[in-house]
Protein backbone atom coordinates (compact mmCIF):
# COMPACT_ATOMS: atom_id res chain seq x y z
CA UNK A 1 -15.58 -56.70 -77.45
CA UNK A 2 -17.85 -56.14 -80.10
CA UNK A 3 -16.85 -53.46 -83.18
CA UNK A 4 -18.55 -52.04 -85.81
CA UNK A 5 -16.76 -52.87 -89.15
CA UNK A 6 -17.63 -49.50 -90.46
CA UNK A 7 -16.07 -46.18 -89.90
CA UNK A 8 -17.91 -43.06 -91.00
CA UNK A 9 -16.72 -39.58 -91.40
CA UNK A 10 -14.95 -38.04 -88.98
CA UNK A 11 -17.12 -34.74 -88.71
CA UNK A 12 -16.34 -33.36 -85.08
CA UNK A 13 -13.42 -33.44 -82.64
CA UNK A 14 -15.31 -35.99 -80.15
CA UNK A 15 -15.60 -38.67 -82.58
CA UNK A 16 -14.57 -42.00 -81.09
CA UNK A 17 -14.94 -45.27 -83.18
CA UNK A 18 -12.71 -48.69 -82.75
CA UNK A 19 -11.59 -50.72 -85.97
CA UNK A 20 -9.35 -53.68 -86.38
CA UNK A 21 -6.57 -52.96 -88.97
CA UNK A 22 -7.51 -56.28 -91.24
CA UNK A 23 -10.87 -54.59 -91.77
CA UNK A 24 -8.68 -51.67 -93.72
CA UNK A 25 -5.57 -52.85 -94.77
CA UNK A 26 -5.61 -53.09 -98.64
CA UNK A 27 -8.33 -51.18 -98.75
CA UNK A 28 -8.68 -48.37 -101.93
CA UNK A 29 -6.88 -44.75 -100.70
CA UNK A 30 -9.24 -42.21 -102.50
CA UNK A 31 -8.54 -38.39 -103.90
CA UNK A 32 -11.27 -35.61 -102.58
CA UNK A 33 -12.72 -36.16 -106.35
CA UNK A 34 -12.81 -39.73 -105.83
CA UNK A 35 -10.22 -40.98 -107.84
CA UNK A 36 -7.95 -43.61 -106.60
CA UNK A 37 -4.53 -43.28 -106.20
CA UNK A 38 -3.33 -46.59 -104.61
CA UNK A 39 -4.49 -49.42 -101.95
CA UNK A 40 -3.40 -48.99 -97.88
CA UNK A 41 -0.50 -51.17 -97.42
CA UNK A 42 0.37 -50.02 -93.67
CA UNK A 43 0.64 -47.47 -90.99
CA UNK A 44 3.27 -45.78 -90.32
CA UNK A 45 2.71 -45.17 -85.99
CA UNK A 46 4.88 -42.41 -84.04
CA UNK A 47 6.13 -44.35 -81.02
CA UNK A 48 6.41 -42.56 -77.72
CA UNK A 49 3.22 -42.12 -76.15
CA UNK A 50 0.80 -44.71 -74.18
CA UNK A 51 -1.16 -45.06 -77.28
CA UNK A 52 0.58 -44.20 -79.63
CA UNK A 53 -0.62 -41.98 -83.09
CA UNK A 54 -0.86 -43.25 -86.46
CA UNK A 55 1.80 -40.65 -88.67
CA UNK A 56 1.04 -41.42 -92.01
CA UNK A 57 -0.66 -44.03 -94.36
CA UNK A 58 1.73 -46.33 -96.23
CA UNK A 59 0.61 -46.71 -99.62
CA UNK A 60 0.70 -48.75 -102.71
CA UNK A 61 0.27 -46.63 -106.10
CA UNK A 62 -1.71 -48.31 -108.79
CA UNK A 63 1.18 -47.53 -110.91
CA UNK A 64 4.68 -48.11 -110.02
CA UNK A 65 6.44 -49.96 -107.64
CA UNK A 66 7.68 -47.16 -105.29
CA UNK A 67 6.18 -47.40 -101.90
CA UNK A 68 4.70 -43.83 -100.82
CA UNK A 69 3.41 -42.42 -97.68
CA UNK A 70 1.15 -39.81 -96.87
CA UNK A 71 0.86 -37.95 -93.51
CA UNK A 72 -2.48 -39.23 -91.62
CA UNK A 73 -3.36 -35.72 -91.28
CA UNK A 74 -4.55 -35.34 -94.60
CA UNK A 75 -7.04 -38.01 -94.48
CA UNK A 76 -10.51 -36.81 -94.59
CA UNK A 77 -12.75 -40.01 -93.66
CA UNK A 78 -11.98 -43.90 -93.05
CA UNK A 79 -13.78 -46.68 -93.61
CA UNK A 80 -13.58 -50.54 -94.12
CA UNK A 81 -14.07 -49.77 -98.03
CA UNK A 82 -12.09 -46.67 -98.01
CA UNK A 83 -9.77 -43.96 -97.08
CA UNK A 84 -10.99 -40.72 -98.54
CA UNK A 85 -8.17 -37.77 -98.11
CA UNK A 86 -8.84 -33.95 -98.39
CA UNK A 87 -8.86 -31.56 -101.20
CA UNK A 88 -4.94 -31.56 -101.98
CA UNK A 89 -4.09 -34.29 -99.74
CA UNK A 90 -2.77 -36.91 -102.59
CA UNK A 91 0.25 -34.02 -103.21
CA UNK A 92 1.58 -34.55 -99.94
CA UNK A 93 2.58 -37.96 -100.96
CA UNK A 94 6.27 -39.13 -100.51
CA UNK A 95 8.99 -41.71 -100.71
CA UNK A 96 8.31 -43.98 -97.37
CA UNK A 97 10.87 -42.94 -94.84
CA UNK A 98 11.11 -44.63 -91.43
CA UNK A 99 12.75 -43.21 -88.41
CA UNK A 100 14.60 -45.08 -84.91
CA UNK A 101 10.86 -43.79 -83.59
CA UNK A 102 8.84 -45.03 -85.67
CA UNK A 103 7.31 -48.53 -86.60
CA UNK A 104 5.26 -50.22 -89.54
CA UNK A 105 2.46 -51.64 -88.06
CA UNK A 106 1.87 -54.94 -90.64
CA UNK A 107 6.18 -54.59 -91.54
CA UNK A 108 6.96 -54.71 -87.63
CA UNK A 109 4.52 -56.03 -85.62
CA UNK A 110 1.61 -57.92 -87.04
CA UNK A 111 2.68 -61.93 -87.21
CA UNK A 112 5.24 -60.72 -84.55
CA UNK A 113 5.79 -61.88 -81.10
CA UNK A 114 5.17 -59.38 -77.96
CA UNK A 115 5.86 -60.21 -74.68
CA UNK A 116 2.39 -59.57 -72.63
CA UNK A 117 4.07 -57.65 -69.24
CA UNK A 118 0.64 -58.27 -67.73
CA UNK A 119 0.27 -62.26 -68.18
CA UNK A 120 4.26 -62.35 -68.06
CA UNK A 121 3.79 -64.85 -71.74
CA UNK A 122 4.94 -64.13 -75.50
CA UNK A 123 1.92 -64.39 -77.94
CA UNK A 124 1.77 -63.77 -81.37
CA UNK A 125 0.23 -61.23 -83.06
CA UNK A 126 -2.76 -61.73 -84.82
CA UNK A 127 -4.36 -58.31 -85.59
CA UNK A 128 -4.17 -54.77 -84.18
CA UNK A 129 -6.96 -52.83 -82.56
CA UNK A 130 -7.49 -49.11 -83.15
CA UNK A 131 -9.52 -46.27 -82.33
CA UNK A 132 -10.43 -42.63 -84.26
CA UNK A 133 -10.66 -40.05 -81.34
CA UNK A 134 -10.13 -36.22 -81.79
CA UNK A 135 -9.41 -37.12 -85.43
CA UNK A 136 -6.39 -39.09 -84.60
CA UNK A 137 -6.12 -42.46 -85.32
CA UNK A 138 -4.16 -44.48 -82.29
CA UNK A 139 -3.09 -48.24 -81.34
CA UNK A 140 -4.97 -49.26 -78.39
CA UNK A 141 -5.06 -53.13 -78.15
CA UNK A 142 -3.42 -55.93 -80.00
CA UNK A 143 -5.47 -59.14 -80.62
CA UNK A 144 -3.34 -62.22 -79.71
CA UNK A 145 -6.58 -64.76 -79.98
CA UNK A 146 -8.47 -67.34 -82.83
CA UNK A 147 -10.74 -64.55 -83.56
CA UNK A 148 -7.78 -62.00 -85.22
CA UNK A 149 -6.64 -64.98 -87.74
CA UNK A 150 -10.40 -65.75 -88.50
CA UNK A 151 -11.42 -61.94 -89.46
CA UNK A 152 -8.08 -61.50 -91.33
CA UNK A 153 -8.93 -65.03 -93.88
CA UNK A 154 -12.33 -63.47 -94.03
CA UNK A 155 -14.08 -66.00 -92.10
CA UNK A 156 -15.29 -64.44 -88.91
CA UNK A 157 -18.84 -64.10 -89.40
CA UNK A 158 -19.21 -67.88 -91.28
CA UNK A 159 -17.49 -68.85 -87.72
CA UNK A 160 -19.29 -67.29 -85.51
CA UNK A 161 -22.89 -68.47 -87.10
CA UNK A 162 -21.51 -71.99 -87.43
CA UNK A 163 -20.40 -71.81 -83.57
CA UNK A 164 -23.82 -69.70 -82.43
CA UNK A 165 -25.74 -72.51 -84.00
CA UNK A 166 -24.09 -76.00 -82.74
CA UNK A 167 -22.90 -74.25 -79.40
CA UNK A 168 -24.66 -71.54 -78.54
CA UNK A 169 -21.58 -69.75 -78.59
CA UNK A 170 -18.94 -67.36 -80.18
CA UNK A 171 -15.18 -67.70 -79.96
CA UNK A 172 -13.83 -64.76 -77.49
CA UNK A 173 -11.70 -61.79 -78.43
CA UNK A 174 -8.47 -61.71 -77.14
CA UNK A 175 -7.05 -58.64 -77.04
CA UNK A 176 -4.16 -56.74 -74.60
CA UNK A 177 -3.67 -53.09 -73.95
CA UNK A 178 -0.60 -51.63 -75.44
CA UNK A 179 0.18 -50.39 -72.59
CA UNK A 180 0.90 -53.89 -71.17
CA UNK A 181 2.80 -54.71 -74.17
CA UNK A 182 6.10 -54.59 -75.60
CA UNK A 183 6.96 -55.48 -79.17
CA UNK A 184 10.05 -57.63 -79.86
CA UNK A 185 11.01 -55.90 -83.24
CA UNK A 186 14.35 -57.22 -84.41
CA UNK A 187 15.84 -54.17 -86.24
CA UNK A 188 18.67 -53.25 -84.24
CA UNK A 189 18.09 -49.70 -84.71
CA UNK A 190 15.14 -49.29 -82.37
CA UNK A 191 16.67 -51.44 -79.57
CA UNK A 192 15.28 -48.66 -77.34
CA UNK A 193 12.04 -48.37 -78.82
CA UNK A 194 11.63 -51.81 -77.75
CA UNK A 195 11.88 -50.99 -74.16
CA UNK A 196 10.07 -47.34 -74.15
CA UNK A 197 6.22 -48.87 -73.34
CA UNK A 198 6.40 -50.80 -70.46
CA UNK A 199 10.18 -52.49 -69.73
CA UNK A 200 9.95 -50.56 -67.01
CA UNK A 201 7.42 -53.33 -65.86
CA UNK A 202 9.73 -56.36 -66.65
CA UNK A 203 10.34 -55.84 -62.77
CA UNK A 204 7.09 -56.66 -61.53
CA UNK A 205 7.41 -60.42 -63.74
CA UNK A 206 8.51 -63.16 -61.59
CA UNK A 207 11.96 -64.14 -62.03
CA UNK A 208 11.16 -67.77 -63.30
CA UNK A 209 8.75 -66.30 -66.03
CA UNK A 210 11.39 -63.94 -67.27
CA UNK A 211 13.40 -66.80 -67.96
CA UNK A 212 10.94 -68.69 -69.55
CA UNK A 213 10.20 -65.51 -71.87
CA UNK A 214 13.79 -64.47 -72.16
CA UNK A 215 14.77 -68.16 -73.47
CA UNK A 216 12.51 -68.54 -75.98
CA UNK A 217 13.56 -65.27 -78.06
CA UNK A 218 16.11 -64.94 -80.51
CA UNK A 219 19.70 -63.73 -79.47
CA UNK A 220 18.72 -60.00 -80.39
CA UNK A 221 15.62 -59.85 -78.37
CA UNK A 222 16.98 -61.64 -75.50
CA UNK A 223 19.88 -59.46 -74.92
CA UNK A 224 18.02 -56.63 -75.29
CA UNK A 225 15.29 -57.87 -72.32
CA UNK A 226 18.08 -58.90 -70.59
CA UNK A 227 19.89 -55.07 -70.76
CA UNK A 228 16.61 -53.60 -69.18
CA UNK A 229 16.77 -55.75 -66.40
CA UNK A 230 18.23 -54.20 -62.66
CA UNK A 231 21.16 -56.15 -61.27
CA UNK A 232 18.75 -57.65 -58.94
CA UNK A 233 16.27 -58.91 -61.44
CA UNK A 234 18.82 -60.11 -64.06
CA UNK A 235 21.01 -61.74 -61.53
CA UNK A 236 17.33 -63.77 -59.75
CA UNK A 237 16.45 -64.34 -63.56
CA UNK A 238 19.50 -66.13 -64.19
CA UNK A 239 19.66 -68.33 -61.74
CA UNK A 240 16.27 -69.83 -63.22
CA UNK A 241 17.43 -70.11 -66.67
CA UNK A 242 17.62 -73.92 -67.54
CA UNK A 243 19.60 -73.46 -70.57
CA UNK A 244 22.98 -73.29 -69.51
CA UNK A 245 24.43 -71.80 -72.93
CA UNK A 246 21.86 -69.12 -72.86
CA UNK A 247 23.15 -67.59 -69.08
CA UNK A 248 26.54 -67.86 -70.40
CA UNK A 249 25.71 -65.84 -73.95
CA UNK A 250 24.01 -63.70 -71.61
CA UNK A 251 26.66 -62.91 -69.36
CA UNK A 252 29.52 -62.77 -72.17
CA UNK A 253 27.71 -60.00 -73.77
CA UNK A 254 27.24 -57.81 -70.78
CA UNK A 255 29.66 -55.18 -69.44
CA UNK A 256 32.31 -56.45 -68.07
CA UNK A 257 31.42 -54.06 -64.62
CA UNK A 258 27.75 -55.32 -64.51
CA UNK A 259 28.42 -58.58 -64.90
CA UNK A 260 30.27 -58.86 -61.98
CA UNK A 261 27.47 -56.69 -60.55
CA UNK A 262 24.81 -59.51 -61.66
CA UNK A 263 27.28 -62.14 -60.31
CA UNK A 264 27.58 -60.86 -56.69
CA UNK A 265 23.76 -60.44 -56.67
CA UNK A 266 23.39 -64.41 -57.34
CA UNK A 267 23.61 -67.40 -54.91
CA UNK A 268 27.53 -68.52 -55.03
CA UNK A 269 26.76 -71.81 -55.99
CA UNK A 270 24.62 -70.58 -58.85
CA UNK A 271 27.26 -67.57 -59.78
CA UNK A 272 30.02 -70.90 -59.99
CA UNK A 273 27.80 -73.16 -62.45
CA UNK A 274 27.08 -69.84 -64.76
CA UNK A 275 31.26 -69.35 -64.47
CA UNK A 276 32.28 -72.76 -65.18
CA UNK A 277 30.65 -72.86 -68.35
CA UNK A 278 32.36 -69.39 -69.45
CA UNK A 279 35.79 -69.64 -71.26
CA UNK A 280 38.75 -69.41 -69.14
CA UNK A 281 39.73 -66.13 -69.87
CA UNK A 282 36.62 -64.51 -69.56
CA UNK A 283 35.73 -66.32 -65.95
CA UNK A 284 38.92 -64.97 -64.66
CA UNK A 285 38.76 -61.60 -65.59
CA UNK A 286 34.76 -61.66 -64.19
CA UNK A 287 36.02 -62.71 -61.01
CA UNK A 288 39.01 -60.49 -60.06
CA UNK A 289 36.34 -57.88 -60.34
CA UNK A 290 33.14 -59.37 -58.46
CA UNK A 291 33.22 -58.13 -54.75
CA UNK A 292 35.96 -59.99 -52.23
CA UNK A 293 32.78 -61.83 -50.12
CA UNK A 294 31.65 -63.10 -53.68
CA UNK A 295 35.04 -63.36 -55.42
CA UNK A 296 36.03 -66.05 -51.99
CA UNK A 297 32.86 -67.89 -52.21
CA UNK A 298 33.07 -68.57 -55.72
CA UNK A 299 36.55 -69.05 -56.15
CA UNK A 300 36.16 -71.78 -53.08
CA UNK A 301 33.72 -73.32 -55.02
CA UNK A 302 35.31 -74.19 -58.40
CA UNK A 303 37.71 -76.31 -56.57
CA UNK A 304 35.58 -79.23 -56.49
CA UNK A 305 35.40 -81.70 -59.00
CA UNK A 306 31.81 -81.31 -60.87
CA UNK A 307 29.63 -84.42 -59.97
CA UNK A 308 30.49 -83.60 -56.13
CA UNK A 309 28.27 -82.39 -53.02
CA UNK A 310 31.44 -79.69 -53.13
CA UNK A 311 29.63 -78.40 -56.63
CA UNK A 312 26.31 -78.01 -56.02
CA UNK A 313 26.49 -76.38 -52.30
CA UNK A 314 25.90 -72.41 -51.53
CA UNK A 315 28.03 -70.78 -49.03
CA UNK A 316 24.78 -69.17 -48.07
CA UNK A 317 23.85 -70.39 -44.68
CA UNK A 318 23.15 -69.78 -41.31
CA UNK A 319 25.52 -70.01 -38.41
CA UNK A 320 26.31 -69.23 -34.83
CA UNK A 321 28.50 -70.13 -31.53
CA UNK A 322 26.94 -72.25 -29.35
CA UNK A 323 27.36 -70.39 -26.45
CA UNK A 324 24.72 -67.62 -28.22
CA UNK A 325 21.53 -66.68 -27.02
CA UNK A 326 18.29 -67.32 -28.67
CA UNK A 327 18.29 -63.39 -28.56
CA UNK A 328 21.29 -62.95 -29.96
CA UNK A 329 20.63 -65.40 -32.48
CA UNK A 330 17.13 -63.78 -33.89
CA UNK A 331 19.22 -59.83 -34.05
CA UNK A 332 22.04 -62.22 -36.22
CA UNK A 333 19.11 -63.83 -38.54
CA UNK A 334 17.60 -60.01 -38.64
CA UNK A 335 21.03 -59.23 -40.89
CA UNK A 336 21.36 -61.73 -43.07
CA UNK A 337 20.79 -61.58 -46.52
CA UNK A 338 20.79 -65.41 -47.31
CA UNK A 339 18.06 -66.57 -49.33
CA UNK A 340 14.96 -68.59 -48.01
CA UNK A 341 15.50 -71.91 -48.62
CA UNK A 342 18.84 -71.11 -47.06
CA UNK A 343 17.50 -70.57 -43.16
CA UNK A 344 15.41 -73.21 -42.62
CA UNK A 345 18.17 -74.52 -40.41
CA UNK A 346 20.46 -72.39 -37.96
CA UNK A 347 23.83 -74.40 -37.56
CA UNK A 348 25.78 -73.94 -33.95
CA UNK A 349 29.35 -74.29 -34.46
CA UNK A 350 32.03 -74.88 -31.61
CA UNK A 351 34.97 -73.11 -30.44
CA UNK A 352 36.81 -74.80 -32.91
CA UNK A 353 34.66 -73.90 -35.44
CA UNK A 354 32.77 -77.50 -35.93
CA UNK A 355 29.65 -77.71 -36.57
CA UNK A 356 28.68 -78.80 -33.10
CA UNK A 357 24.30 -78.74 -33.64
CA UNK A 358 21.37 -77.78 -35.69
CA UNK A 359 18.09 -75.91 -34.67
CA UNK A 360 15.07 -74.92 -36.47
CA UNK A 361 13.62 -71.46 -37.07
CA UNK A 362 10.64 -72.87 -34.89
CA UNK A 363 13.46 -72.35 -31.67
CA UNK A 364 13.64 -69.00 -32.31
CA UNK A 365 10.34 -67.80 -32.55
CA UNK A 366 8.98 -69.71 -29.47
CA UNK A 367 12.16 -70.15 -27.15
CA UNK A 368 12.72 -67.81 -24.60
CA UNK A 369 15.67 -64.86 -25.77
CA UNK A 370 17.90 -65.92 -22.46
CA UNK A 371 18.52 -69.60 -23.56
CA UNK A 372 21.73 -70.70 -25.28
CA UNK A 373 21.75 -72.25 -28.20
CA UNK A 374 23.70 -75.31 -27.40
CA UNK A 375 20.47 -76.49 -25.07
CA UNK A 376 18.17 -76.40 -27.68
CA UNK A 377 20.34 -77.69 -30.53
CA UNK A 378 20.17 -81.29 -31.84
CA UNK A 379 23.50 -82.52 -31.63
CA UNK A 380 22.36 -85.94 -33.61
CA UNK A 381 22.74 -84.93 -37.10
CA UNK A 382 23.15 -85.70 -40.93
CA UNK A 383 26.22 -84.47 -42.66
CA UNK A 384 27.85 -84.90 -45.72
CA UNK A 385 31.74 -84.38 -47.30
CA UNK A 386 32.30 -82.53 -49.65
CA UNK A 387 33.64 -84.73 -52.28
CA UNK A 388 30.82 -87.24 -52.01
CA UNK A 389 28.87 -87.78 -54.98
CA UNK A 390 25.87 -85.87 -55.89
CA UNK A 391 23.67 -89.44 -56.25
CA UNK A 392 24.50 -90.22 -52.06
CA UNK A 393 23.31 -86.35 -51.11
CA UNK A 394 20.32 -87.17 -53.07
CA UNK A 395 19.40 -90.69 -51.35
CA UNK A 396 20.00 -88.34 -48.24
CA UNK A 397 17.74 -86.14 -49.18
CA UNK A 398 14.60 -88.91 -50.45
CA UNK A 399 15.34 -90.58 -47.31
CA UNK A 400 15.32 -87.83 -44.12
CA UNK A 401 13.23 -85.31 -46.34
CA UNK A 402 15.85 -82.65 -45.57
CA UNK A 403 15.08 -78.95 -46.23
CA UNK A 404 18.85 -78.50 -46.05
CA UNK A 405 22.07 -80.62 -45.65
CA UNK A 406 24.93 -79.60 -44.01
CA UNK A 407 28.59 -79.69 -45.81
CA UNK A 408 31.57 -80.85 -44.08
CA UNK A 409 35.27 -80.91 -44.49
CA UNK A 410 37.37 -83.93 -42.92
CA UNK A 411 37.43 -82.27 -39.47
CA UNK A 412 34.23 -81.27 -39.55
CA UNK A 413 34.61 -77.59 -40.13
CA UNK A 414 30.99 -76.45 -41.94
CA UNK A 415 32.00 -76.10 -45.32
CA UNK A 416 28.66 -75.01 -46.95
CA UNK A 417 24.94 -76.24 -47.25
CA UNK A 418 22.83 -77.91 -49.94
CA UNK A 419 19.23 -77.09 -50.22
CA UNK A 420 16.88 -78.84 -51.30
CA UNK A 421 16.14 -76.33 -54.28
CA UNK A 422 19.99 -77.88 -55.07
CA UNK A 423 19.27 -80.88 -55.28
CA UNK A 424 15.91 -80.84 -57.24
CA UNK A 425 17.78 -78.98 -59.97
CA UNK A 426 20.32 -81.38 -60.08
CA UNK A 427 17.26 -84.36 -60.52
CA UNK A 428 15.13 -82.18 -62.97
CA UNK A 429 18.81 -81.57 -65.23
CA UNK A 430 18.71 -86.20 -65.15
């Protein structure tokens, strides 16, 4: 996007003009006569709106060391040599005040990281794009690319000759609409002003790039992502957290209540590895209030020994009698609320409740809705105990290239299933 690095006067309402903030900042605030009576060292910008309004001009006097501010209102004309106010507008001057509403553009956000709610990354800062329009002065874009650093050392147009001459070609702006944007400012007083852009878009992120963005902050900023998560987001965005310590923080700093919300929205076997790394105390008092289904699974879980099939499995899976219908069977998978990776498999259990057979999701969608299961199911299968070790299920799993595994108990009673999501995890971790 090409700008003009000059701002004239502002002489009518309609006015619209873009500047970066480098080209300004530091530049000489002028009196209507002319005089000057300090150099621009910020904006002060009134948060609340899509693009929100520069307030006030943050100034340093030629004399003193007080930092001043005057309201942006006063200011008469802008340009990249100077800010000329109106007739009386240098007695408006005051003590710099900052409110829970309020931010310093250069303090608070310029050098900063923002997480980009759009590309779903965290990019740095590197200047802030503007625009004059009915006489206000507003943040529109920031500039994240090569080009912001290069105009703020003052070397922007040696660059771009140098680059037009061997290449043919200029470096590209980089620049992101506030609106996709939200600042990761770490005074704790504005933990809400954090959030009041576009949080509301964290949503839309896939859960695996929340993670990535939510481990790489600091302990401030990731909490406070992690509070404007839903239970459903937080508890998906969890479960793709590599850093162990980080879910744990995570889920020690929550509400007691929603984190036993967040923990019945994850897999069991995902909700046991987060609990296992949680002090004792604080596990058990998580778990007496997590919902029974959850509080069963889980608690069946953290019986076996870590290193185990028994620790790694989900108590997520599909089963029904054998003497079910293939009708029957697709209104069952219609209610469940397992995962995906989950139901590639539909186990057929006996009487007894052994797992008698396995069939495929392929059986149900081309079988006809009168045939039992147990003529369709494959009765030669792969299983696994329980307490077997976690380096057998994965030779299992490299040899038969398994979407799922079944879990056993002595008797064979299906105990619980290991996907193949399981199991990668548990290589990626080596």
């Amino acid at each position: 996007m090409a700008v003009e690095n000059v701002l004239p006067d502002m002489p009518n309402a309609n006015f619209q003009m873009f500047v970066y903030f480098s080209e300004i900042m530091g530049r000489l605030v002028l009196d209507a006569d002319g005089e000057g009576i300090g150099r621009l060292a910020d904006f002060k910008v009134k948060m609340g709106e899509l693009f929100p309004r520069v307030a006030s001009l943050v100034i340093k006097p030629r004399r003193g060391k007080q930092i001043l501010e005057i309201d942006w209102s006063n200011v008469e004309s802008c340009s990249t040599q100077s800010i000329r106010l109106k007739p009386g507008g240098e007695k408006s001057r005051r003590l710099l005040e900052s409110g829970p509403d309020e931010i310093l553009l250069r303090e608070e956000l310029l050098d900063k990281q923002v997480v980009d709610t759009l590309g779903s990354r965290i990019e740095r800062v590197n200047d802030i794009h503007l625009i004059i329009v009915h006489q206000d002065l507003r943040l529109v874009h920031v500039d994240f690319g090569a080009r912001g650093i290069l105009r703020r050392l003052g070397w922007l147009r040696g660059a771009d000759k140098l680059t037009n001459w061997l290449f043919a070609y200029q470096t590209e702006e980089r620049l992101i609409s506030w609106k996709y944007i939200q600042p990761l400012l770490s005074n704790p007083d504005k933990r809400n002003l954090k959030l009041n852009v576009s949080a509301r878009k964290l949503h839309d992120i896939h859960p695996s790039d929340l993670a990535d963005i939510i481990e790489e902050l600091d302990s401030v900023n990731r909490s406070t992502i992690f509070r404007a998560l839903d239970t459903q987001t937080a508890a998906l965005t969890l479960e793709e957290m590599d850093d162990s310590r980080i879910q744990a923080s995570l889920i020690v700093q929550a509400p007691v209540e929603h984190a036993s919300d967040i923990l019945d929205e994850m897999a069991p076997d995902e909700a046991t590895d987060l609990l296992a790394d949680l002090p004792e105390e604080k596990k058990r008092k998580l778990i007496q209030t997590m919902e029974k289904p959850s509080r069963e699974a889980v608690e069946a879980l953290l019986k076996y020994r870590e290193g185990t099939a028994g620790s790694i499995m989900t108590k997520d899976y599909f089963s029904v009698p054998g003497k079910a219908t293939i009708g029957q069977a697709i209104e069952e998978f219609r209610k469940t609320t397992c995962p995906l990776e989950s139901v590639a498999y539909l186990y057929i259990t006996d009487e007894a409740g052994k797992l008698a057979g396995v069939c495929t999701l392929r059986h149900l969608i081309i079988a006809d809705r009168d045939i039992p299961l147990a003529k369709l199911m494959n009765t030669r299968m792969v299983t696994i105990e329980a307490e077997e070790k976690i380096a057998v299920v994965t030779a299992l799993f490299h040899k038969y290239k398994f979407l799922a595994l079944p879990v056993v108990d002595a008797g064979g009673a299906l105990q619980g299933l290991i996907t193949v999501k399981d199991i990668m995890q548990e290589e990626f971790e080596e």
